[in-house]
N, C-alpha and C. Protein backbone atom coordinates (compact mmCIF):
# COMPACT_ATOMS: atom_id res chain seq x y z
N UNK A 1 115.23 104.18 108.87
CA UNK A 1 115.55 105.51 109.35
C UNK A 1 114.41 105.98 110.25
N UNK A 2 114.60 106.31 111.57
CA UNK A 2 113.85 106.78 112.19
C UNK A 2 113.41 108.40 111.44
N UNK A 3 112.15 108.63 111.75
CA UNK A 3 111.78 109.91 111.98
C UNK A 3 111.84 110.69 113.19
N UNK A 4 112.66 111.83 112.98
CA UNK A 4 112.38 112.64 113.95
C UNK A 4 112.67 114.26 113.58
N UNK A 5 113.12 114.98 114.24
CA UNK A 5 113.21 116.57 114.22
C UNK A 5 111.84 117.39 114.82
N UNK A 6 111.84 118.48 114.54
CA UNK A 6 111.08 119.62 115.74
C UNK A 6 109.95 119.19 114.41
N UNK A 7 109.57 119.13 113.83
CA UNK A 7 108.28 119.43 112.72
C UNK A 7 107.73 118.03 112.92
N UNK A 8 108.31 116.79 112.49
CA UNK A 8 107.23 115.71 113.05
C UNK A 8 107.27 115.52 114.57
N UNK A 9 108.57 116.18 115.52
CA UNK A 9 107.75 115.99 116.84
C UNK A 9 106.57 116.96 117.05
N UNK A 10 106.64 118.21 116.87
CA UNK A 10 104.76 118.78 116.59
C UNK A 10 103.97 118.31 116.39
N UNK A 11 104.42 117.73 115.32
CA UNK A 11 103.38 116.95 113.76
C UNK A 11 102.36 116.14 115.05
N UNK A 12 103.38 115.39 115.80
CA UNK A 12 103.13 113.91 116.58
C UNK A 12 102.33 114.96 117.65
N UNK A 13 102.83 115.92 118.04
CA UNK A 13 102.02 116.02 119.39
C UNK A 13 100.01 116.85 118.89
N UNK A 14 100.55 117.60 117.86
CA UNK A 14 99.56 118.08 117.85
C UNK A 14 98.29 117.11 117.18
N UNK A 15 98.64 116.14 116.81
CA UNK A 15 97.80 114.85 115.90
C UNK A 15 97.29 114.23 116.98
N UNK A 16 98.04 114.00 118.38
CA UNK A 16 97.62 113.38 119.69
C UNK A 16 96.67 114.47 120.13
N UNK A 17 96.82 116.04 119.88
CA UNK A 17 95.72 116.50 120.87
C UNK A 17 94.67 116.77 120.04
N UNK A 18 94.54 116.45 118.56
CA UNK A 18 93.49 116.62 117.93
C UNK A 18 92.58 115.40 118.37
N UNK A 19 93.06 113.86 118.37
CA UNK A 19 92.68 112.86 118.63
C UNK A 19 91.72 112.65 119.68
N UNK A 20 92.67 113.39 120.85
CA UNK A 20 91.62 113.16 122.39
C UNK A 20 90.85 114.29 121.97
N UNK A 21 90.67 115.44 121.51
CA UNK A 21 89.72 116.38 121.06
C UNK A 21 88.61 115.97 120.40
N UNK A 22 88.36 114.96 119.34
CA UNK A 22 87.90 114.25 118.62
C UNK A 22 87.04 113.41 119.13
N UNK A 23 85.33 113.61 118.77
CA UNK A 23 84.53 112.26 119.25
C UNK A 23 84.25 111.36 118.03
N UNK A 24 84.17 110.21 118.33
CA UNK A 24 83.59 109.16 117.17
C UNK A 24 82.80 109.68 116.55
N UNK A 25 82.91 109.72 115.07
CA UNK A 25 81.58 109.99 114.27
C UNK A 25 81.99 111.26 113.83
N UNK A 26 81.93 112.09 114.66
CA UNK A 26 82.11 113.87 114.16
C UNK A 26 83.12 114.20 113.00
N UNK A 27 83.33 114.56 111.88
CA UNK A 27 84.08 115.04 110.96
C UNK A 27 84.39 116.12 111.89
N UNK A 28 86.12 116.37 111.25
CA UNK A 28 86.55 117.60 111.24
C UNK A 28 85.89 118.67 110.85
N UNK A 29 86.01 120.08 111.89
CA UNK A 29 85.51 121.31 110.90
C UNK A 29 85.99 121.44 109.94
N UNK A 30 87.47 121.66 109.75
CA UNK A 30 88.63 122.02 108.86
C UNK A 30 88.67 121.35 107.50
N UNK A 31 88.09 120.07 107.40
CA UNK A 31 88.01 119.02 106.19
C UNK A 31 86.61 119.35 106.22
N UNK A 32 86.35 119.94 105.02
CA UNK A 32 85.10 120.29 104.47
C UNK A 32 84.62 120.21 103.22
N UNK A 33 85.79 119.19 102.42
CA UNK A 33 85.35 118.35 100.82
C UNK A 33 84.50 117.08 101.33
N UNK A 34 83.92 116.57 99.68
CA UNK A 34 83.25 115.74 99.78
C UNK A 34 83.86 114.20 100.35
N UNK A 35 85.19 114.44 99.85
CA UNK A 35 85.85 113.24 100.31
C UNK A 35 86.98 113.10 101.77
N UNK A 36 86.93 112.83 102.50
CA UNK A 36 87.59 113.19 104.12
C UNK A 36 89.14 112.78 104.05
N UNK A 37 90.24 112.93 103.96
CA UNK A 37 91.50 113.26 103.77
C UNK A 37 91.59 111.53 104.09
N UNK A 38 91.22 111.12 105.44
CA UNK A 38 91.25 109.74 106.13
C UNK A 38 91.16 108.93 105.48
N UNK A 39 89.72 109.25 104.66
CA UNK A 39 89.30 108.04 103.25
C UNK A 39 89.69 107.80 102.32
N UNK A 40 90.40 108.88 102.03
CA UNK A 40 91.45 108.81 100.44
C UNK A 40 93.12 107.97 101.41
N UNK A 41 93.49 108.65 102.31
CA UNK A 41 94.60 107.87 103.13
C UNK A 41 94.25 106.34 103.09
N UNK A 42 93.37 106.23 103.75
CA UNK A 42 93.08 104.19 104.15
C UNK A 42 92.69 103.49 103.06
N UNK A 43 92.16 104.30 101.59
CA UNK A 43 91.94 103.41 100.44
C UNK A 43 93.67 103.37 99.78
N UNK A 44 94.57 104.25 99.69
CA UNK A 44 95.93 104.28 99.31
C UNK A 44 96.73 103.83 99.85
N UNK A 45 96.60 103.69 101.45
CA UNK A 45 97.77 102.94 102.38
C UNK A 45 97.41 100.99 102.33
N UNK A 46 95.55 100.44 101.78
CA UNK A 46 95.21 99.27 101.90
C UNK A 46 95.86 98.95 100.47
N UNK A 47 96.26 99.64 99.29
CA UNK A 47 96.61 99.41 98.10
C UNK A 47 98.23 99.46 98.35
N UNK A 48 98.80 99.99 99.24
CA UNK A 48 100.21 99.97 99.15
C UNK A 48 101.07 101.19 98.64
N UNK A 49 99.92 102.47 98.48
CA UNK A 49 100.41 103.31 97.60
C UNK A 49 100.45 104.61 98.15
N UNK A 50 100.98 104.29 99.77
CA UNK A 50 100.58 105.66 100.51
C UNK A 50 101.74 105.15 101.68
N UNK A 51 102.53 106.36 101.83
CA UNK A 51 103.18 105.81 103.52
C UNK A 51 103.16 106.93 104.31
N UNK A 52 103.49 106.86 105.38
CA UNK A 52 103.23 108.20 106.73
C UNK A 52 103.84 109.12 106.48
N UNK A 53 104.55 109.62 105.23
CA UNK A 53 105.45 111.04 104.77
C UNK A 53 103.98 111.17 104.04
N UNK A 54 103.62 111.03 103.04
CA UNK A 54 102.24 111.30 101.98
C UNK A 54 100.98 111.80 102.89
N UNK A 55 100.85 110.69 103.57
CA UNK A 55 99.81 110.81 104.31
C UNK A 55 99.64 112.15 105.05
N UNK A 56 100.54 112.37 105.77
CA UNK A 56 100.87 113.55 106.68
C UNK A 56 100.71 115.00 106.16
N UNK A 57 101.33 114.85 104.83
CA UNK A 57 101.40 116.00 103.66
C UNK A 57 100.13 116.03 103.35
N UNK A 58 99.22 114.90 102.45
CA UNK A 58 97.87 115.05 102.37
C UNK A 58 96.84 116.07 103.53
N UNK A 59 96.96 115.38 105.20
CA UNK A 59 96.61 115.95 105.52
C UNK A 59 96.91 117.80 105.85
N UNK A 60 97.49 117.83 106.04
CA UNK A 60 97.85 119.11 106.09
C UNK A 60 97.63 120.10 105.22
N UNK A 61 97.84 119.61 103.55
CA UNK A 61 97.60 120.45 102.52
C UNK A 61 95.85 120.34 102.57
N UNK A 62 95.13 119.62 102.95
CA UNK A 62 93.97 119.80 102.90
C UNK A 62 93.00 120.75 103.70
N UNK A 63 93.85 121.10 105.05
CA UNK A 63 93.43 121.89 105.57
C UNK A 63 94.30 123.06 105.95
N UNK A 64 95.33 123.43 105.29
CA UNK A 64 95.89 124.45 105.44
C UNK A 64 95.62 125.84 105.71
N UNK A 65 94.19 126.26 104.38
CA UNK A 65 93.56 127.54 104.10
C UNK A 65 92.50 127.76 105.46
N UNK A 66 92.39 126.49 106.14
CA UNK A 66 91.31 126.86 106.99
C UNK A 66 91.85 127.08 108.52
N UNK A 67 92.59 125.78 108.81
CA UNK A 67 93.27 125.95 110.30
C UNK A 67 94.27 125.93 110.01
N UNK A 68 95.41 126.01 109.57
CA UNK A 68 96.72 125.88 110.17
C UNK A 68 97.45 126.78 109.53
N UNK A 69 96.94 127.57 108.37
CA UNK A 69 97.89 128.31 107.33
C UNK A 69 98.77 127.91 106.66
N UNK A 70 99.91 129.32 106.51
CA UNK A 70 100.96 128.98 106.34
C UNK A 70 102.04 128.02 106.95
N UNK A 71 101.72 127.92 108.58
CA UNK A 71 102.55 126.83 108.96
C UNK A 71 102.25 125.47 108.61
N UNK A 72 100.93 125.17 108.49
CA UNK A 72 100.45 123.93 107.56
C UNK A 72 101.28 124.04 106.41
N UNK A 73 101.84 124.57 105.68
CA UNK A 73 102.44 124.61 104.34
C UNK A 73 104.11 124.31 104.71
N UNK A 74 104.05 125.03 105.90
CA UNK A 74 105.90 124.95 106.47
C UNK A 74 106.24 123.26 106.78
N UNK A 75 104.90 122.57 107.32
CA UNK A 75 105.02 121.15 108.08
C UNK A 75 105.06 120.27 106.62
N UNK A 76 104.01 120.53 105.57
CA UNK A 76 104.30 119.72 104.36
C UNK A 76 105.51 119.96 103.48
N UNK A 77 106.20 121.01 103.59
CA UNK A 77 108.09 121.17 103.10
C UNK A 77 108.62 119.98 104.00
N UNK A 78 108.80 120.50 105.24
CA UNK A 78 109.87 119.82 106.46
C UNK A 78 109.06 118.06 105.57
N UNK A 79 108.33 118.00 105.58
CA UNK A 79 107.71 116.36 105.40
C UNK A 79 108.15 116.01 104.08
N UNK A 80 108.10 116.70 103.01
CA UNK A 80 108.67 116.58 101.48
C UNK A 80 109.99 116.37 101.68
N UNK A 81 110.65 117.14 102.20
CA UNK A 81 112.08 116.78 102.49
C UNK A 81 112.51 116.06 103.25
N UNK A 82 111.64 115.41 104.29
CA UNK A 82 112.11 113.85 104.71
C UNK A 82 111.62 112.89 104.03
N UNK A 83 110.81 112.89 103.10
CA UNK A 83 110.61 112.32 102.07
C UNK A 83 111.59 111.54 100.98
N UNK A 84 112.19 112.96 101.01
CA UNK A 84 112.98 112.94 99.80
C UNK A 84 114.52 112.31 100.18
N UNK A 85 114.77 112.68 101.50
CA UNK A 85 115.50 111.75 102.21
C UNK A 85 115.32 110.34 102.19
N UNK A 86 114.10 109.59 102.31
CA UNK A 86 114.13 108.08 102.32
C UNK A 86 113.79 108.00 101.12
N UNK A 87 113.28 108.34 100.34
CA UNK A 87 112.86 107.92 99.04
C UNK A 87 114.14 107.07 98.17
N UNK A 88 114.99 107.04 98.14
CA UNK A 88 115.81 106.12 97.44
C UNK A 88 115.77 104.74 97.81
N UNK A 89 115.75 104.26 99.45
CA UNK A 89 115.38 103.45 100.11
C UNK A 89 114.16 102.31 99.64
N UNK A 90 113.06 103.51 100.05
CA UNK A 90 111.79 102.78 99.45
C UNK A 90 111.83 102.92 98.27
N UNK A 91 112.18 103.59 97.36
CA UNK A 91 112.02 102.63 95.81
C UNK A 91 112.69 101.78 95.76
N UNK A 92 113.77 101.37 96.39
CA UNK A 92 114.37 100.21 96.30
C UNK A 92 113.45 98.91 96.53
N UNK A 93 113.33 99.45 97.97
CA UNK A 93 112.64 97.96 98.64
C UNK A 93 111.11 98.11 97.81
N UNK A 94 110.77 98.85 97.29
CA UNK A 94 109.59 98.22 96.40
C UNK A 94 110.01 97.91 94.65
N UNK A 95 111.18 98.24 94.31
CA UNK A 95 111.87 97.27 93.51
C UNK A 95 112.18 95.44 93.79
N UNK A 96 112.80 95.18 95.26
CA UNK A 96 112.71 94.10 95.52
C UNK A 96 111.45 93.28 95.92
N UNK A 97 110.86 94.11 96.10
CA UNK A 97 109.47 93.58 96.56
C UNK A 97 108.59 93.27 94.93
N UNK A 98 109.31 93.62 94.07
CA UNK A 98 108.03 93.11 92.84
C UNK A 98 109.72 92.53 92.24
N UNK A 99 110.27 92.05 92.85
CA UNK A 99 111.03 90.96 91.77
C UNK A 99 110.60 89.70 91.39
């Protein structure tokens, strides 16, 4: 199932202009725990236990209170509920995948 609709096309554009905004090295202002949203993502996605609906939600709920607000909270619904849309899918195929 493709992804699409108005909330991950945002999602997508505004993640592209954070990116070119972004120099090597520099942490986000907005992520200001000890642990960086990225690092908990790439240790869960190398284990198998993370996919681009989670991930997306992670980020967002992490920085909600600082940059994005309430619409940060509106983008992790729209994302829960495409979630919840494929989720029958992927438990499947990770049912077949540990047969």
């Amino acid at each position: 199932m493709a992804l699409s609709g108005p909330w991950y096309e945002e999602a997508e554009a505004e993640k592209e202009r954070e990116d070119r905004e972004k120099s090597p090295g520099n942490e986000d202002r907005h992520y200001r725990g000890k642990v960086q949203p990225k690092d908990l993502i790439n240790a869960q996605a190398i284990e198998g236990t993370i996919g681009p609906h989670e991930a997306i939600m992670i980020e967002y709920l992490c920085r909600w209170r600082i940059k994005g607000g309430v619409e940060d909270l509106k983008k992790v619904s729209w994302w829960l509920t495409e979630l919840l849309n494929v989720a029958p899918e992927i438990l499947e195929r990770v049912r077949e995948d540990n047969r």
